[in-house]
PDB file of N, CA and C in Angstrom:
ATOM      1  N   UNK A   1       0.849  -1.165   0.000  1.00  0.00           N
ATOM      2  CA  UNK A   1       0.000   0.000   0.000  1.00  0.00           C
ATOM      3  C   UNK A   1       0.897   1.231   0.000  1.00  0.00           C
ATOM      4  N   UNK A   2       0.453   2.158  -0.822  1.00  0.00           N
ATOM      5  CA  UNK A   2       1.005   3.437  -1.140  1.00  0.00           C
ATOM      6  C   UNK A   2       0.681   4.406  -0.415  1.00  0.00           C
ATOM      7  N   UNK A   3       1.808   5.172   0.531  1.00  0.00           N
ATOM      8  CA  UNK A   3       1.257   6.331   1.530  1.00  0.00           C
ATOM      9  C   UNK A   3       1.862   7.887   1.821  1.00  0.00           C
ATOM     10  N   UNK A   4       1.264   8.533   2.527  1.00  0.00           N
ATOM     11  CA  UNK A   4       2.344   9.445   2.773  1.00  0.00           C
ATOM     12  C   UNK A   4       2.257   9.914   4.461  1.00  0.00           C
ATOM     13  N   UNK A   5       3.536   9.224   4.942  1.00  0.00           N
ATOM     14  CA  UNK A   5       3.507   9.654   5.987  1.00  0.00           C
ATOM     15  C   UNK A   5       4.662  10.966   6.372  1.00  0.00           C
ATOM     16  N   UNK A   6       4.874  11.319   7.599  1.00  0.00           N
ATOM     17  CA  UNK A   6       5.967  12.163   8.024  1.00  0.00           C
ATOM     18  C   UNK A   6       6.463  11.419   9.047  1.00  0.00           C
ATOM     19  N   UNK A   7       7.821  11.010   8.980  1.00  0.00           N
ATOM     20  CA  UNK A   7       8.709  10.008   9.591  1.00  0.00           C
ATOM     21  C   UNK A   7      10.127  10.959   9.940  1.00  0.00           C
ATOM     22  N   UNK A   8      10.405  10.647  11.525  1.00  0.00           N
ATOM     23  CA  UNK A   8      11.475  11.471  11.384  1.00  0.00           C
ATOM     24  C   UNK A   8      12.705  10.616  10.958  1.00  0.00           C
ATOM     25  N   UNK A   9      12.778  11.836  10.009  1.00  0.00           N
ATOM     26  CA  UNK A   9      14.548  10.935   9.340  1.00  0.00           C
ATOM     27  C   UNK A   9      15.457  10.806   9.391  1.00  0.00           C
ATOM     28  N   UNK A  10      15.420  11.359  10.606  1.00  0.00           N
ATOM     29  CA  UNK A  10      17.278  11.045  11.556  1.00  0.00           C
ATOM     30  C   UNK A  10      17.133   9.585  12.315  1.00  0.00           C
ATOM     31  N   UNK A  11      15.933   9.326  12.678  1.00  0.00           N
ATOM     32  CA  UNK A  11      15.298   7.937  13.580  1.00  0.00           C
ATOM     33  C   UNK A  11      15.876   7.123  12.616  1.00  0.00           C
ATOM     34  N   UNK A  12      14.918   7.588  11.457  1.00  0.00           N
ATOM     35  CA  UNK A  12      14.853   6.530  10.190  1.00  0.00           C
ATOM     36  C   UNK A  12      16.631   5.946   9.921  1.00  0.00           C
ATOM     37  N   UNK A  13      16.958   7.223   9.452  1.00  0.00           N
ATOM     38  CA  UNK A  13      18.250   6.459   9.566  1.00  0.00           C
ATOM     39  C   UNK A  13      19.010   5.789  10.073  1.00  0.00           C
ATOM     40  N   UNK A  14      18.969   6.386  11.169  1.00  0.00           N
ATOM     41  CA  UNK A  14      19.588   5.599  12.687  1.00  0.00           C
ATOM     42  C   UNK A  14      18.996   4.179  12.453  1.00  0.00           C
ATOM     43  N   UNK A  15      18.022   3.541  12.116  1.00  0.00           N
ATOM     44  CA  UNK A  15      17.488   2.454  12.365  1.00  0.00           C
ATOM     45  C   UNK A  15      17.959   1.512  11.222  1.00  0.00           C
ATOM     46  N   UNK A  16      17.780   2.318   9.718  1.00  0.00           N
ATOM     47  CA  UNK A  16      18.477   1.580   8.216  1.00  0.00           C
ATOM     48  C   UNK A  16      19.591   1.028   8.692  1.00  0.00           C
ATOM     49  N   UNK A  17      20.368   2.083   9.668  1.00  0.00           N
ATOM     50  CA  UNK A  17      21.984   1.887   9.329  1.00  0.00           C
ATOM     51  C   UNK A  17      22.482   0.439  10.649  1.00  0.00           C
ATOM     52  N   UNK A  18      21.783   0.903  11.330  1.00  0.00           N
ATOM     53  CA  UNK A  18      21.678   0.019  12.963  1.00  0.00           C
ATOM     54  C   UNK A  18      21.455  -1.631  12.194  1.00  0.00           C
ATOM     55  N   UNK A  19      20.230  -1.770  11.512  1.00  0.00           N
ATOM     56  CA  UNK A  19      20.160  -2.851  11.176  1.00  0.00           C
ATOM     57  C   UNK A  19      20.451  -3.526   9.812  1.00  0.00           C
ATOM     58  N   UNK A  20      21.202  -2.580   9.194  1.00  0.00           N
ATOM     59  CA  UNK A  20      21.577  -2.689   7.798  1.00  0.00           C
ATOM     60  C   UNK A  20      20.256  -2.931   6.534  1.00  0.00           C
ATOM     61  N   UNK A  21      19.571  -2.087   6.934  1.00  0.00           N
ATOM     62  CA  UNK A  21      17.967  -1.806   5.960  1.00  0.00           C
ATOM     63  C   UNK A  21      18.533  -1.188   4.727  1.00  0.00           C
ATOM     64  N   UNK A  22      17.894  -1.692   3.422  1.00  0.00           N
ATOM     65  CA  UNK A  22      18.505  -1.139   2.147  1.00  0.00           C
ATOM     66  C   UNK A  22      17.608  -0.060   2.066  1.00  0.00           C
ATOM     67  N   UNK A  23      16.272  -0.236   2.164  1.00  0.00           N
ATOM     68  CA  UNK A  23      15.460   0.647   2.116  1.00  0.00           C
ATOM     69  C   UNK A  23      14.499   0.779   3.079  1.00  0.00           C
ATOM     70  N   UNK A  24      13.661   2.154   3.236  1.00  0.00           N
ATOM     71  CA  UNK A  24      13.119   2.744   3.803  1.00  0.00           C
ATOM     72  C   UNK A  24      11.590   1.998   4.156  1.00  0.00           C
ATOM     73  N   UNK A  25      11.313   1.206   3.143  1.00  0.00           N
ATOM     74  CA  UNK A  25      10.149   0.355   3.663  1.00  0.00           C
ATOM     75  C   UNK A  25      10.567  -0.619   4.069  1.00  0.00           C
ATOM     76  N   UNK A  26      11.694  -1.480   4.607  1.00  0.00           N
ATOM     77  CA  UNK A  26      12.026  -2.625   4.874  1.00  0.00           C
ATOM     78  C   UNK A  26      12.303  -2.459   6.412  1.00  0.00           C
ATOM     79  N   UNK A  27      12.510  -0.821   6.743  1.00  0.00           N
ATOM     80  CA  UNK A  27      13.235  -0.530   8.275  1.00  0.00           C
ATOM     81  C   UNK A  27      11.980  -0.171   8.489  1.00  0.00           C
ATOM     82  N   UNK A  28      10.365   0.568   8.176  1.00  0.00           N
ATOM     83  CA  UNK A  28       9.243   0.747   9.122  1.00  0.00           C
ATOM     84  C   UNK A  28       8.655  -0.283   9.516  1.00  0.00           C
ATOM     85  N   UNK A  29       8.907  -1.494   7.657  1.00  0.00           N
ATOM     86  CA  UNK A  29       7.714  -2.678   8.411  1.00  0.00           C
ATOM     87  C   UNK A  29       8.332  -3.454   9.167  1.00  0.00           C
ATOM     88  N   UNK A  30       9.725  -3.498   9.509  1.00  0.00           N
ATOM     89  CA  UNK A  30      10.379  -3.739  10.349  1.00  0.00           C
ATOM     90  C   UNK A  30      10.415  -3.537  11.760  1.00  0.00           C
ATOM     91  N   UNK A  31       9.704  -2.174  12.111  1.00  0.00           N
ATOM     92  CA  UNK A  31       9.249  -1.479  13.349  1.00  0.00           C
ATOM     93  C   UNK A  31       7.715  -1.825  13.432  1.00  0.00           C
ATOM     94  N   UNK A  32       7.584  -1.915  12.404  1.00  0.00           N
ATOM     95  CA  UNK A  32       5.942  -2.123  12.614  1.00  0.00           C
ATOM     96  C   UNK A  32       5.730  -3.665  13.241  1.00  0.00           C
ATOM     97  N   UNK A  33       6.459  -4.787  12.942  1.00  0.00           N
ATOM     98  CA  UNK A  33       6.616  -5.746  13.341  1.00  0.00           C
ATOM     99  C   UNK A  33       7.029  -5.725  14.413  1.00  0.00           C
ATOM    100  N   UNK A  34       8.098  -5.353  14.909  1.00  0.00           N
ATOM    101  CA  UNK A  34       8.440  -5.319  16.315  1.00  0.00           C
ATOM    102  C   UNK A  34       7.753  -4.978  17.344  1.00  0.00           C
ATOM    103  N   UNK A  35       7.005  -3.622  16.781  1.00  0.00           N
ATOM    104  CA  UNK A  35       6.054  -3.731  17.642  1.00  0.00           C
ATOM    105  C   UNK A  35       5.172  -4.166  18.243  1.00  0.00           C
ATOM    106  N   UNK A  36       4.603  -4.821  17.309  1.00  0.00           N
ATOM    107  CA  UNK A  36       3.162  -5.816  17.159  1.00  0.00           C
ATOM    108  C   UNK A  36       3.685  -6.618  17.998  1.00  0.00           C
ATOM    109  N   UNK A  37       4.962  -7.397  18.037  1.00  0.00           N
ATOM    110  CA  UNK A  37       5.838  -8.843  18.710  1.00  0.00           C
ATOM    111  C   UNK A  37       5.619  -7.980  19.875  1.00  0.00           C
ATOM    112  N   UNK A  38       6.276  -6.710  20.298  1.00  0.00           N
ATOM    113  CA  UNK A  38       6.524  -6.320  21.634  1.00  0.00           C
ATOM    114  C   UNK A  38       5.059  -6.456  22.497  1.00  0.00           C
ATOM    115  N   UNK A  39       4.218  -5.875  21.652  1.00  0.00           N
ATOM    116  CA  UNK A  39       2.915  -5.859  22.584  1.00  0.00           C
ATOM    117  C   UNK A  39       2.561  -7.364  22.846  1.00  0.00           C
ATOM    118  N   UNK A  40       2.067  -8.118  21.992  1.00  0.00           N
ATOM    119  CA  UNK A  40       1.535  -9.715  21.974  1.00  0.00           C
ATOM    120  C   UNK A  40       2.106  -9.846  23.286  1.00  0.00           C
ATOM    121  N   UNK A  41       4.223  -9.830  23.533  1.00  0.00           N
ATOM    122  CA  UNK A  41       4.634 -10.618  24.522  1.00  0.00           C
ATOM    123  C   UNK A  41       4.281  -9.776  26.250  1.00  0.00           C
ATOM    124  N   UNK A  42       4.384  -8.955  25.742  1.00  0.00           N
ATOM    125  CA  UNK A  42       3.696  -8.406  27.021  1.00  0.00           C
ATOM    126  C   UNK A  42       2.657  -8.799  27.449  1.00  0.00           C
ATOM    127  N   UNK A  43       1.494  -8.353  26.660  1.00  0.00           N
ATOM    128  CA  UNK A  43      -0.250  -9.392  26.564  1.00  0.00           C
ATOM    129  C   UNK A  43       0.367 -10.978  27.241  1.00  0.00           C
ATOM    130  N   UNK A  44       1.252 -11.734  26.476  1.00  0.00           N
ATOM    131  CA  UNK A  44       1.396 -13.046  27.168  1.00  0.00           C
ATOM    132  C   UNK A  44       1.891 -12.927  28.670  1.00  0.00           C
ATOM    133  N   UNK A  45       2.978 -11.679  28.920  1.00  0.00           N
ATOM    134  CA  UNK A  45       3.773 -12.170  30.304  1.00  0.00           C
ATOM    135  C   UNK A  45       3.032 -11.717  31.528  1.00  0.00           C
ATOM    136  N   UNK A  46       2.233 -10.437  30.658  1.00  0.00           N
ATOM    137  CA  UNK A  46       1.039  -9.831  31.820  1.00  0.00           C
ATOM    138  C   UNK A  46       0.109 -11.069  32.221  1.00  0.00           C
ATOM    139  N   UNK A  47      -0.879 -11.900  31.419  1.00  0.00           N
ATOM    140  CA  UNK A  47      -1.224 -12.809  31.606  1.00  0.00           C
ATOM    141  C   UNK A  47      -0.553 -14.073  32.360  1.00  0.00           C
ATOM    142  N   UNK A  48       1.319 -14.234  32.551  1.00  0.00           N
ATOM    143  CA  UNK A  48       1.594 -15.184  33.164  1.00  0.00           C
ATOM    144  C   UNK A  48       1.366 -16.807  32.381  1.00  0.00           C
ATOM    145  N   UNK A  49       0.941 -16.579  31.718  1.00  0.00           N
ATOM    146  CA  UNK A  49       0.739 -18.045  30.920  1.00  0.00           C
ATOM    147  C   UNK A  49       0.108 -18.916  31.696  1.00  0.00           C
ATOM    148  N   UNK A  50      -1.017 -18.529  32.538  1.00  0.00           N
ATOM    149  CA  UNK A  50      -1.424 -19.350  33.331  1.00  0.00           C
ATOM    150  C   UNK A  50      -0.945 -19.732  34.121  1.00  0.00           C
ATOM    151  N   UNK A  51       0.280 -19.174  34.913  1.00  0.00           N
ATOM    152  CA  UNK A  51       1.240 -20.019  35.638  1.00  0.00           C
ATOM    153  C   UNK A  51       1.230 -18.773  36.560  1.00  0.00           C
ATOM    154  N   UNK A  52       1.604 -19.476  37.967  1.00  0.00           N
ATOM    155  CA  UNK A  52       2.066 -18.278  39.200  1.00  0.00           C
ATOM    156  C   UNK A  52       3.426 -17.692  38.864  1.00  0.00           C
ATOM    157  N   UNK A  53       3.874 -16.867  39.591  1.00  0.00           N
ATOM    158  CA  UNK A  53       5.230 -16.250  39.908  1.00  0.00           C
ATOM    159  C   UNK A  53       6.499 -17.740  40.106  1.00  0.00           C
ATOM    160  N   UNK A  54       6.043 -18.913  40.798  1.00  0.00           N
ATOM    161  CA  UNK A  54       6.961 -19.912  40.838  1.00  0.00           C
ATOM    162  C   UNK A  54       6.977 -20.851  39.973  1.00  0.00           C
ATOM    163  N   UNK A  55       5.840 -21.119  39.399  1.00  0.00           N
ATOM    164  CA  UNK A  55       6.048 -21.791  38.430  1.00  0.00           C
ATOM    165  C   UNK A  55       6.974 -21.464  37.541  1.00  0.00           C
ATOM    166  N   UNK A  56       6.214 -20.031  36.886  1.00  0.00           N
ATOM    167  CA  UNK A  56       7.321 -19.604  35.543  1.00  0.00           C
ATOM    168  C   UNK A  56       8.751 -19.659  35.839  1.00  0.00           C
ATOM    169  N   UNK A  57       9.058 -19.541  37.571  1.00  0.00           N
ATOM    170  CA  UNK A  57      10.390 -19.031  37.532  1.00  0.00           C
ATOM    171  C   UNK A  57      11.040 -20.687  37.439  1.00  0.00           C
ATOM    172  N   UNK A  58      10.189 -22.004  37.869  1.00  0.00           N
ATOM    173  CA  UNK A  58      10.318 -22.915  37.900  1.00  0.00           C
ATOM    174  C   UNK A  58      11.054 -23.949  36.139  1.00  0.00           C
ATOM    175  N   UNK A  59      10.092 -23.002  35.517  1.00  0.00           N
ATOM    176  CA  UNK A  59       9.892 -23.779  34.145  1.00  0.00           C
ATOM    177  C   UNK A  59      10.862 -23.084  33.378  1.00  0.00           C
ATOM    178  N   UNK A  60      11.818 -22.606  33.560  1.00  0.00           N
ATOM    179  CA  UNK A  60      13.371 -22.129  33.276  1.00  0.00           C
ATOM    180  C   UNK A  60      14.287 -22.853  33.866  1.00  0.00           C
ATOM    181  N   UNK A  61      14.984 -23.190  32.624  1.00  0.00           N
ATOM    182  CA  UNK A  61      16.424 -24.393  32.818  1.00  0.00           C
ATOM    183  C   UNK A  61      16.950 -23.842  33.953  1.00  0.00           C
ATOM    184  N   UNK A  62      18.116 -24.326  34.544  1.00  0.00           N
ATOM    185  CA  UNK A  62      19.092 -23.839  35.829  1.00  0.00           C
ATOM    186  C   UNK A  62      20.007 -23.025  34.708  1.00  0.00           C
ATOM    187  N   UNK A  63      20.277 -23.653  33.491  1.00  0.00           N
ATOM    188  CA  UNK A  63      21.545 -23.611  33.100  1.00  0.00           C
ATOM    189  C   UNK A  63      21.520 -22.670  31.906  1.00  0.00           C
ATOM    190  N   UNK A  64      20.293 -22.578  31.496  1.00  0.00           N
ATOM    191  CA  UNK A  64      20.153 -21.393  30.478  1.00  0.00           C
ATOM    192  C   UNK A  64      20.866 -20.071  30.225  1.00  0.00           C
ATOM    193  N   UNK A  65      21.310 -20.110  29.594  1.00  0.00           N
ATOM    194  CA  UNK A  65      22.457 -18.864  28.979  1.00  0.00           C
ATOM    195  C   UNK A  65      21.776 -18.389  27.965  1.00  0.00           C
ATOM    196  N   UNK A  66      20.897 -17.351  27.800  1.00  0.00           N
ATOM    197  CA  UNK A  66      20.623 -16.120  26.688  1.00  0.00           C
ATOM    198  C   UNK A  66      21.378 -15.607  26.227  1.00  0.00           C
ATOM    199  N   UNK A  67      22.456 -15.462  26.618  1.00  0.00           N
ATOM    200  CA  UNK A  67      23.727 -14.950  25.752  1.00  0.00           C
ATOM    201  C   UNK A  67      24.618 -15.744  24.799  1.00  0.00           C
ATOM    202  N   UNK A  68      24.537 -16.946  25.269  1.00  0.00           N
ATOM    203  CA  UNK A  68      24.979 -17.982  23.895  1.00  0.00           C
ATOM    204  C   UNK A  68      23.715 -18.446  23.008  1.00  0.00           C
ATOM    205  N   UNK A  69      22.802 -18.480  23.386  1.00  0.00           N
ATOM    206  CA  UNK A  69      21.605 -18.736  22.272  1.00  0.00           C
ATOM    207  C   UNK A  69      21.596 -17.357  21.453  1.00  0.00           C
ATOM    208  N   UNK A  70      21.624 -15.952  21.962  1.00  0.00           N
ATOM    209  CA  UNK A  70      21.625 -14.970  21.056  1.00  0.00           C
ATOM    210  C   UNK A  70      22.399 -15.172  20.251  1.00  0.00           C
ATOM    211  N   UNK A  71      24.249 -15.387  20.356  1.00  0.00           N
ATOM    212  CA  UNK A  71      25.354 -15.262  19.643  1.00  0.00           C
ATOM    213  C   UNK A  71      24.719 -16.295  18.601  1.00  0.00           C
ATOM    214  N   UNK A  72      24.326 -16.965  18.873  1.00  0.00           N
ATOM    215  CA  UNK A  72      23.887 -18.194  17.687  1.00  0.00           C
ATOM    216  C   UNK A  72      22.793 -17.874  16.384  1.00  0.00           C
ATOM    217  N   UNK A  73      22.332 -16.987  17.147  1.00  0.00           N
ATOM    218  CA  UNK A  73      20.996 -16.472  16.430  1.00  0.00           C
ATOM    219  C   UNK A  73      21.432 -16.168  14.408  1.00  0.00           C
ATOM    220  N   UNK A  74      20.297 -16.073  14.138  1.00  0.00           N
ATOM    221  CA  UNK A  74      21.118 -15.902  12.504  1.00  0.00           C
ATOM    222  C   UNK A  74      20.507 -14.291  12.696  1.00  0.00           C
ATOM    223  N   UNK A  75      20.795 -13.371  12.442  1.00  0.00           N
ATOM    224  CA  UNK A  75      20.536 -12.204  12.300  1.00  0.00           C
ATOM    225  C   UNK A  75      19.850 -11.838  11.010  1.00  0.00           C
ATOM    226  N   UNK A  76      18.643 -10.842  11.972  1.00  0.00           N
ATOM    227  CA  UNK A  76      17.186 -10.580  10.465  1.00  0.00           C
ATOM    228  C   UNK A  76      17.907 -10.236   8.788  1.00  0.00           C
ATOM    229  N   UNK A  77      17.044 -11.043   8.949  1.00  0.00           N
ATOM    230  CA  UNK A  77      17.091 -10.315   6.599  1.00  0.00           C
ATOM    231  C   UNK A  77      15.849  -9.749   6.464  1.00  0.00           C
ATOM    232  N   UNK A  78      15.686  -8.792   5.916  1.00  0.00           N
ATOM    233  CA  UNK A  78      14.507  -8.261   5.274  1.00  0.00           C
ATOM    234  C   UNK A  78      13.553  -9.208   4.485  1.00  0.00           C
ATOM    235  N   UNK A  79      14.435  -9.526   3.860  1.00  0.00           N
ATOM    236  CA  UNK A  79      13.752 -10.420   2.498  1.00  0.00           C
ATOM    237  C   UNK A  79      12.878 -11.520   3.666  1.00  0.00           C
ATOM    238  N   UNK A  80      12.865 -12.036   4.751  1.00  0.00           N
ATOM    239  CA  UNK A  80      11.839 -12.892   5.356  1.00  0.00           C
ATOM    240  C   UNK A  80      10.371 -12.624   5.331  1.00  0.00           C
TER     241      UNK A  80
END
């Protein structure tokens, strides 16, 4: 869809260059996505997943490292 918005374009850039966006529609629907993800997981963690405060903290490995699963991660492409 064809539009016209007013976007600030120092953000904009900051964001092309941050995530290596070729173009200018690939870095909003890019934000536009993130966002959408950010809210949903909130909606889920506010909700708790049905689970108390011990459970959730329960149903996490001992040994879990987020920092080696990130390094592993394949980093976004647009083209997805």
């Amino acid at each position: 869809m064809k539009m016209t918005m007013h976007i600030d374009e120092g953000v904009l850039e900051e964001v092309m260059k941050r995530y290596e966006f070729e173009t200018k529609t690939d870095a909003v629907n890019f934000a536009l996505r993130e966002l959408d993800r950010s809210a949903r997981l909130k909606e889920v963690l506010k909700a708790g997943m049905g689970m108390s405060a011990e459970e959730l903290k329960e149903s996490v490995y001992e040994g879990y490292d987020l920092e080696s699963l990130r390094a592993a991660e394949t980093p976004y492409s647009p083209e997805e």
